[in-house]
Protein backbone atom coordinates (compact mmCIF):
# COMPACT_ATOMS: atom_id res chain seq x y z
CA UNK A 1 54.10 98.05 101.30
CA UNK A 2 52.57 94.85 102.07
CA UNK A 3 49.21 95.66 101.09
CA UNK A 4 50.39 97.05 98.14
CA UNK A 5 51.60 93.77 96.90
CA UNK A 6 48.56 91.96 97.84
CA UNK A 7 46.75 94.77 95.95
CA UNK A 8 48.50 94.26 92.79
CA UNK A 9 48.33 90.03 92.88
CA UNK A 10 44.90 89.97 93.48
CA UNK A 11 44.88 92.43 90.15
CA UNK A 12 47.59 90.13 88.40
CA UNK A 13 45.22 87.26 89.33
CA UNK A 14 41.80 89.15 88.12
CA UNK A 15 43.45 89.57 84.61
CA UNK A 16 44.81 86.33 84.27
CA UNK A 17 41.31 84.40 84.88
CA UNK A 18 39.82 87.27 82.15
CA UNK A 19 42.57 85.94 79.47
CA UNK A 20 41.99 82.71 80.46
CA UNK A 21 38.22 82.33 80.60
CA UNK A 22 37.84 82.38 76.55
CA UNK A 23 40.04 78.87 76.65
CA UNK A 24 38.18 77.55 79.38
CA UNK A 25 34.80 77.88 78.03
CA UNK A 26 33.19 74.81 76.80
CA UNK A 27 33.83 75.36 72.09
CA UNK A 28 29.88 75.58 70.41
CA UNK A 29 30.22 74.00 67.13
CA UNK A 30 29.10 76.47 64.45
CA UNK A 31 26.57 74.43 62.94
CA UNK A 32 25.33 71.77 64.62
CA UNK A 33 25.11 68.13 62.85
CA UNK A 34 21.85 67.78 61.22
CA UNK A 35 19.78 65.01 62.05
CA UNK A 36 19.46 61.83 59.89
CA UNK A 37 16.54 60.94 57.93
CA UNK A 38 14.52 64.21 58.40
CA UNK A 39 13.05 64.03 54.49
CA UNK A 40 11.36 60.89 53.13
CA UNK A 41 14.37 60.82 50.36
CA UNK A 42 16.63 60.15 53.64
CA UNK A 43 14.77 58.31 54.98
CA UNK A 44 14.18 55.54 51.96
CA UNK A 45 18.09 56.46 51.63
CA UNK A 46 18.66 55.02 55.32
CA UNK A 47 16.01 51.94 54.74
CA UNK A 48 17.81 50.71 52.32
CA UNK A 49 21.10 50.82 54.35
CA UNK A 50 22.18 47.32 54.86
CA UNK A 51 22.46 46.29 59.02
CA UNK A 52 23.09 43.28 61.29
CA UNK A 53 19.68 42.45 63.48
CA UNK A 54 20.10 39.90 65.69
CA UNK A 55 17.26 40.19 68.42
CA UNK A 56 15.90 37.79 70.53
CA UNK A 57 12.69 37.31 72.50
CA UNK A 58 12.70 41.36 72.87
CA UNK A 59 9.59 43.46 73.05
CA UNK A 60 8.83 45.62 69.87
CA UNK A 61 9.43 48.48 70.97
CA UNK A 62 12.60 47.92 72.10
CA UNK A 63 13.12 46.40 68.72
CA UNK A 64 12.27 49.51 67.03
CA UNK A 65 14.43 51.54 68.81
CA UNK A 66 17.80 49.57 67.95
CA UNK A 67 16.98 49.97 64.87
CA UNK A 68 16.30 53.77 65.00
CA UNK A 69 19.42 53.84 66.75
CA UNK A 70 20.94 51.70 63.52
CA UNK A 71 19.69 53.79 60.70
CA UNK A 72 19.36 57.14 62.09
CA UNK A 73 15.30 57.03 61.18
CA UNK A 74 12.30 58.45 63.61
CA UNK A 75 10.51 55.17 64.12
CA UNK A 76 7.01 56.48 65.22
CA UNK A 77 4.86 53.32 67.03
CA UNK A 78 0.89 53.81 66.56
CA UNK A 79 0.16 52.53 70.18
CA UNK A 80 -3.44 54.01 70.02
CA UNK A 81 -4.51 52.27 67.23
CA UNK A 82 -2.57 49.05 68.17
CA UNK A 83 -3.86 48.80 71.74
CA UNK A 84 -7.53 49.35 70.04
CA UNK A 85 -6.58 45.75 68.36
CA UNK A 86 -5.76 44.45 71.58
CA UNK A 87 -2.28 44.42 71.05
CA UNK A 88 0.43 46.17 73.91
CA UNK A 89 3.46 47.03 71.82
CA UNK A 90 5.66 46.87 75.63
CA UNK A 91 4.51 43.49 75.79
CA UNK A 92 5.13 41.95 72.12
CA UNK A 93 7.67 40.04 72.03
CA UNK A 94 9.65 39.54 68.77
CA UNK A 95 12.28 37.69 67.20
CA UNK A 96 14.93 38.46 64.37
CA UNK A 97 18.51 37.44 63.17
CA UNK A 98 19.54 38.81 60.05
CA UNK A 99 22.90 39.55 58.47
CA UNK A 100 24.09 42.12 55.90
CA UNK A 101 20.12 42.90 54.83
CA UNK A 102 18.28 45.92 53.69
CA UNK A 103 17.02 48.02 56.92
CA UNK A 104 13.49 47.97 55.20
CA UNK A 105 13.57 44.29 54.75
CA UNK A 106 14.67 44.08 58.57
CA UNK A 107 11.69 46.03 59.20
CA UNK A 108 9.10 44.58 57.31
CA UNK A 109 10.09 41.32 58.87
CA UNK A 110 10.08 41.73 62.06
CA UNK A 111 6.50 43.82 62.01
CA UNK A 112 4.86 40.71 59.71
CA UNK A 113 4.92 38.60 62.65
CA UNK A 114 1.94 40.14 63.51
CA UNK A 115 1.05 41.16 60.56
CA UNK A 116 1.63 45.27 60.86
CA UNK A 117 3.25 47.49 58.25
CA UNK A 118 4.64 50.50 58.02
CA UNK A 119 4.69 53.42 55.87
CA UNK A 120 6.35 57.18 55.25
CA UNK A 121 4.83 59.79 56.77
CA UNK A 122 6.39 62.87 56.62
CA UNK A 123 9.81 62.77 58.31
CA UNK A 124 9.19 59.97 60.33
CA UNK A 125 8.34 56.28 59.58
CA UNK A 126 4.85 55.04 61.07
CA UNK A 127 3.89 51.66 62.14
CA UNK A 128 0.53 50.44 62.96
CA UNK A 129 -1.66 48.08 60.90
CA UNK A 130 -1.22 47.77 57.12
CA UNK A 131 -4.69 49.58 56.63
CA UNK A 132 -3.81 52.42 59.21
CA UNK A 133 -0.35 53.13 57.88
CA UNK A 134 -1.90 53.32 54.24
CA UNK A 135 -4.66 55.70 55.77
CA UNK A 136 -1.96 58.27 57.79
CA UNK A 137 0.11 58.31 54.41
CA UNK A 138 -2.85 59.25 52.41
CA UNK A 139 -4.34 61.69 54.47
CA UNK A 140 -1.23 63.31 56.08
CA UNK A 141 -1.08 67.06 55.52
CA UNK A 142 1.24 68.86 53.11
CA UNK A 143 1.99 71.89 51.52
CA UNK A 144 1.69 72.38 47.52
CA UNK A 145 3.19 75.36 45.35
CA UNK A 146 3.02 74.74 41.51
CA UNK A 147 2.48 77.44 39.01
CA UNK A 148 2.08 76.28 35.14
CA UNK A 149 3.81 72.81 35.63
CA UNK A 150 3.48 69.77 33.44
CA UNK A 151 1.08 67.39 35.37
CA UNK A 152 3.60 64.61 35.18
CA UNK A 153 6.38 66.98 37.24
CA UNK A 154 4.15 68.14 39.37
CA UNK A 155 2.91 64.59 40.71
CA UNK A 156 6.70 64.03 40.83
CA UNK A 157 7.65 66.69 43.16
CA UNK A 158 4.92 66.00 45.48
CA UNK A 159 5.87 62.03 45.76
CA UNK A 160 9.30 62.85 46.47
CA UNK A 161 8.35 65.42 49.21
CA UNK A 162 5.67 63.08 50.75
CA UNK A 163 7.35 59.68 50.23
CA UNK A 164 4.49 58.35 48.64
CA UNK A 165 3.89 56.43 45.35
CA UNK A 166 1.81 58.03 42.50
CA UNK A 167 2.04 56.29 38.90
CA UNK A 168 0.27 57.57 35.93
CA UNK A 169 -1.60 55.67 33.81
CA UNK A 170 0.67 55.92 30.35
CA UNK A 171 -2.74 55.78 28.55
CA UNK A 172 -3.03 58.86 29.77
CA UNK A 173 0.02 60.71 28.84
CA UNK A 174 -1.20 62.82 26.72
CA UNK A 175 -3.20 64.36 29.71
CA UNK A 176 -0.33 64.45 32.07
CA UNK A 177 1.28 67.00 30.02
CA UNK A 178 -0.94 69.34 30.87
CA UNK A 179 0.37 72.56 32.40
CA UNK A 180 -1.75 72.97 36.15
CA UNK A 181 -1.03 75.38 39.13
CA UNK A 182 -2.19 75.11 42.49
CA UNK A 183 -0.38 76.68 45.80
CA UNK A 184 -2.56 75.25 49.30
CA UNK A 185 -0.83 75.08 52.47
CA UNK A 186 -1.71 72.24 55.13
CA UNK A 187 -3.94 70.18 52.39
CA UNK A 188 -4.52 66.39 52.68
CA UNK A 189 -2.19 64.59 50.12
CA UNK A 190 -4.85 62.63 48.35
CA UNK A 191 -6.85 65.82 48.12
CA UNK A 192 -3.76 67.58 46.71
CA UNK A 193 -3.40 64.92 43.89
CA UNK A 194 -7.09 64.75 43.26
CA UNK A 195 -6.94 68.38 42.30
CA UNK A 196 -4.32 68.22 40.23
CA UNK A 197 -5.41 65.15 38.11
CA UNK A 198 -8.72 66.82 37.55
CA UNK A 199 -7.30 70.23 36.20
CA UNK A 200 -5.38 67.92 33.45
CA UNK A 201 -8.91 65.82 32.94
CA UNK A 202 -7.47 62.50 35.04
CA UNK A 203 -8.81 61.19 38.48
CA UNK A 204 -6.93 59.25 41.04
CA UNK A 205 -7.99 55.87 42.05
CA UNK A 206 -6.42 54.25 45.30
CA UNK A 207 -4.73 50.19 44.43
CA UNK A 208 -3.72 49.43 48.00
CA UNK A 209 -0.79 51.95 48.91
CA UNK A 210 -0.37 53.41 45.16
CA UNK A 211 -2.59 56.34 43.33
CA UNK A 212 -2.98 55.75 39.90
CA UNK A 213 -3.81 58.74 37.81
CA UNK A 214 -5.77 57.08 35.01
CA UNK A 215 -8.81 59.14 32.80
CA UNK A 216 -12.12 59.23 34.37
CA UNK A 217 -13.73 56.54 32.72
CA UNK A 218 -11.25 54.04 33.79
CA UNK A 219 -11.09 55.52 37.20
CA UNK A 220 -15.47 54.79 37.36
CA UNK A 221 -14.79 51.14 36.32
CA UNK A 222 -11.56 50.67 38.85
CA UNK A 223 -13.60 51.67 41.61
CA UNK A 224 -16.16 49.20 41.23
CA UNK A 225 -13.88 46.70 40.69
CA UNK A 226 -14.47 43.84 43.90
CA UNK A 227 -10.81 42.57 43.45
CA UNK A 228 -9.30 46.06 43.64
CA UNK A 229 -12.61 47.11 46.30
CA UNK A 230 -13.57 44.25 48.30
CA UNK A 231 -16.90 44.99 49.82
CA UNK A 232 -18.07 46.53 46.99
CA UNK A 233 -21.05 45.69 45.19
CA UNK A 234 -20.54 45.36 41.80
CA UNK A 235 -24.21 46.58 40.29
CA UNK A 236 -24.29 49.33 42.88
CA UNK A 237 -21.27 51.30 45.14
CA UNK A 238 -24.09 52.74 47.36
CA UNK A 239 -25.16 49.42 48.34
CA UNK A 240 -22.95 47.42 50.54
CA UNK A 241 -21.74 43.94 50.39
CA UNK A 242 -20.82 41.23 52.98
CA UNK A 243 -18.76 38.36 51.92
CA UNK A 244 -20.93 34.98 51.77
CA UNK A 245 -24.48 37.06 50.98
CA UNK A 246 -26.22 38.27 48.03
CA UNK A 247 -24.88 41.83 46.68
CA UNK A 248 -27.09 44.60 48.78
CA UNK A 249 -28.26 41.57 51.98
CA UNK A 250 -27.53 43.12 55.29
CA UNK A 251 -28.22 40.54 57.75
CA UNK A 252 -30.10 41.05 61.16
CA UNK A 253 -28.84 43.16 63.48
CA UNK A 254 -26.85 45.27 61.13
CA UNK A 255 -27.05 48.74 61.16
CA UNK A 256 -24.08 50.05 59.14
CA UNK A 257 -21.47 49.38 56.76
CA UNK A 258 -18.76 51.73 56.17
CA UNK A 259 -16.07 51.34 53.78
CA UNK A 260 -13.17 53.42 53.86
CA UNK A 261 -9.20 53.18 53.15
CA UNK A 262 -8.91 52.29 56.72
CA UNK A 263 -10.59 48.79 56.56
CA UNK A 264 -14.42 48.01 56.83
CA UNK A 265 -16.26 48.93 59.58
CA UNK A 266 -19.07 47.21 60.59
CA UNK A 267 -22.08 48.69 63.41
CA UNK A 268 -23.98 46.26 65.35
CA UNK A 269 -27.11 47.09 66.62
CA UNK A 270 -29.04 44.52 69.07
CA UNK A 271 -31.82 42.76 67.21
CA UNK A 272 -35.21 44.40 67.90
CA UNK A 273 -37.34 41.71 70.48
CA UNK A 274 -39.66 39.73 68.53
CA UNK A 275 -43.80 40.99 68.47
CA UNK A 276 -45.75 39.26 71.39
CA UNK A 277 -49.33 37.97 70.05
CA UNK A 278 -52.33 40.46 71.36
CA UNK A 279 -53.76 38.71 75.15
CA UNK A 280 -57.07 37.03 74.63
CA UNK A 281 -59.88 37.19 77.04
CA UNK A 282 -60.75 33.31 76.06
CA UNK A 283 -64.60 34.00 78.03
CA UNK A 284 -65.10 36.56 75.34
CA UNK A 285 -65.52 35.05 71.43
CA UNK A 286 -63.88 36.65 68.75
CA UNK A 287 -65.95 39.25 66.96
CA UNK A 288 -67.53 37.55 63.61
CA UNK A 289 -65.62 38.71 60.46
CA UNK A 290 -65.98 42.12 59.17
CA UNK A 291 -67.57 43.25 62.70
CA UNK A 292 -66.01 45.90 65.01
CA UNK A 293 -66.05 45.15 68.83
CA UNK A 294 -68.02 48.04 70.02
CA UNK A 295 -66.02 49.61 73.04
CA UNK A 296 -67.81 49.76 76.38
């Protein structure tokens, strides 16, 4: 009889951990909350959110993350390209103190104190130098499915999924009604608008972080432009130019000039040693003019 009882509470107990195991296990939410600022439309939504930023003698990175913890944003550093400046982002220290402003404005702020920028990238937000951050933007790889759209729409649709700026020359509206298609997968962005504007008889011509879509004529004379291409020589693209020298003068020890969105980059090459005079025997005269030294 004992045993029997034990027998049926150990079975009493069995089924009452069974019922009871549902309520004990941890609830999984059904969705989980989706992450903010995952599209460049959320993330110029959450730059423009207005914050409090009051930081003091901290080092950027640190900086950056209190704010991605602020706005919600993927704050991606460049330390590659900064420590190739000479710069440690662990070890810059910065300073801000700002009330009810614009996340962006935060941003930009507190990266111009020595002098960086930053920039869209996909679904994060880069920062690095102003010429590298222009660069990733440009040449950061996208996906492009159009089929018989208007020019103008299609430019459109591929800003707003990139988060970069195109404007289109209104000169050239007439043009940017033209119907184009195009579907490439993992294309450079600059290469996807190039062949776009060319199907509708445009061209796009880089002004700092903006394409402008303008006809090709205009495009030919905007590139040659110094103010808009500095380092460019005016009379000749091919031919570089240095600031302070005539158009096409590469000075000694020069070997290379190479101009691209990313800055000016500039090879030096040792200068070659100087040509020693021949040895002369000074017991042996100089053959007269005209003669040959016959060889012994």
């Amino acid at each position: 009889m004992p045993q029997t009882c034990v027998r049926w509470s150990v079975l009493t107990l069995g089924v009452a951990l069974l019922v009871a195991a549902p309520a004990l296990a941890a609830p999984v939410p059904a969705d989980p909350p989706k992450a903010k600022g995952t599209t460049p439309q959320e993330i110029k939504k959450a730059l423009d959110k207005k914050i409090d930023v009051d930081m003091e003698d901290q080092p950027l990175t640190l900086a950056v993350q209190q704010l991605k913890e602020q706005t919600g944003i993927n704050f991606v550093v460049d330390k590659f390209t900064l420590q190739q400046m000479g710069f440690d982002p662990d070890s810059l220290q910065v300073k801000l103190k700002l009330k009810d402003t614009k996340a962006r404005t935060a941003l930009r702020t507190l990266l111009q104190q020595y002098n960086l920028g930053f920039a869209v990238v996909g679904e994060t937000v880069l920062i690095s130098t102003e010429e590298m951050v222009v660069h990733r933007q440009m040449k950061q790889r996208i996906n492009v499915s159009v089929d018989k759209m208007e020019l103008t729409e299609a430019l459109k649709k591929i800003a707003g999924d990139t988060g970069a700026n195109i404007v289109i020359d209104t000169r050239a509206a007439k043009n940017a009604k033209e119907p184009v298609s195009l579907d490439l997968d993992d294309v450079q962005f600059d290469t996807a608008v190039r062949l776009l504007a060319e199907m509708a008889g445009l061209r796009p011509v880089r002004v700092g972080n903006v394409l402008f879509i303008t006809s090709r004529e205009n495009a030919k004379d905007m590139k040659t432009d110094p103010e808009l291409n500095p380092g460019v020589n005016p009379n000749d693209p091919n031919v570089p130019m240095i600031p302070g020298l005539p158009p096409g003068v590469v000075p000694p020890g020069i070997r290379g000039i190479n101009f691209g969105v990313a800055g000016i980059g500039i090879g030096i090459a040792p200068n070659p040693a100087p040509a020693l005079p021949p040895v002369v025997d000074p017991a042996v005269p100089p053959p007269p003019p005209g003669e040959k030294k016959e060889d012994k």
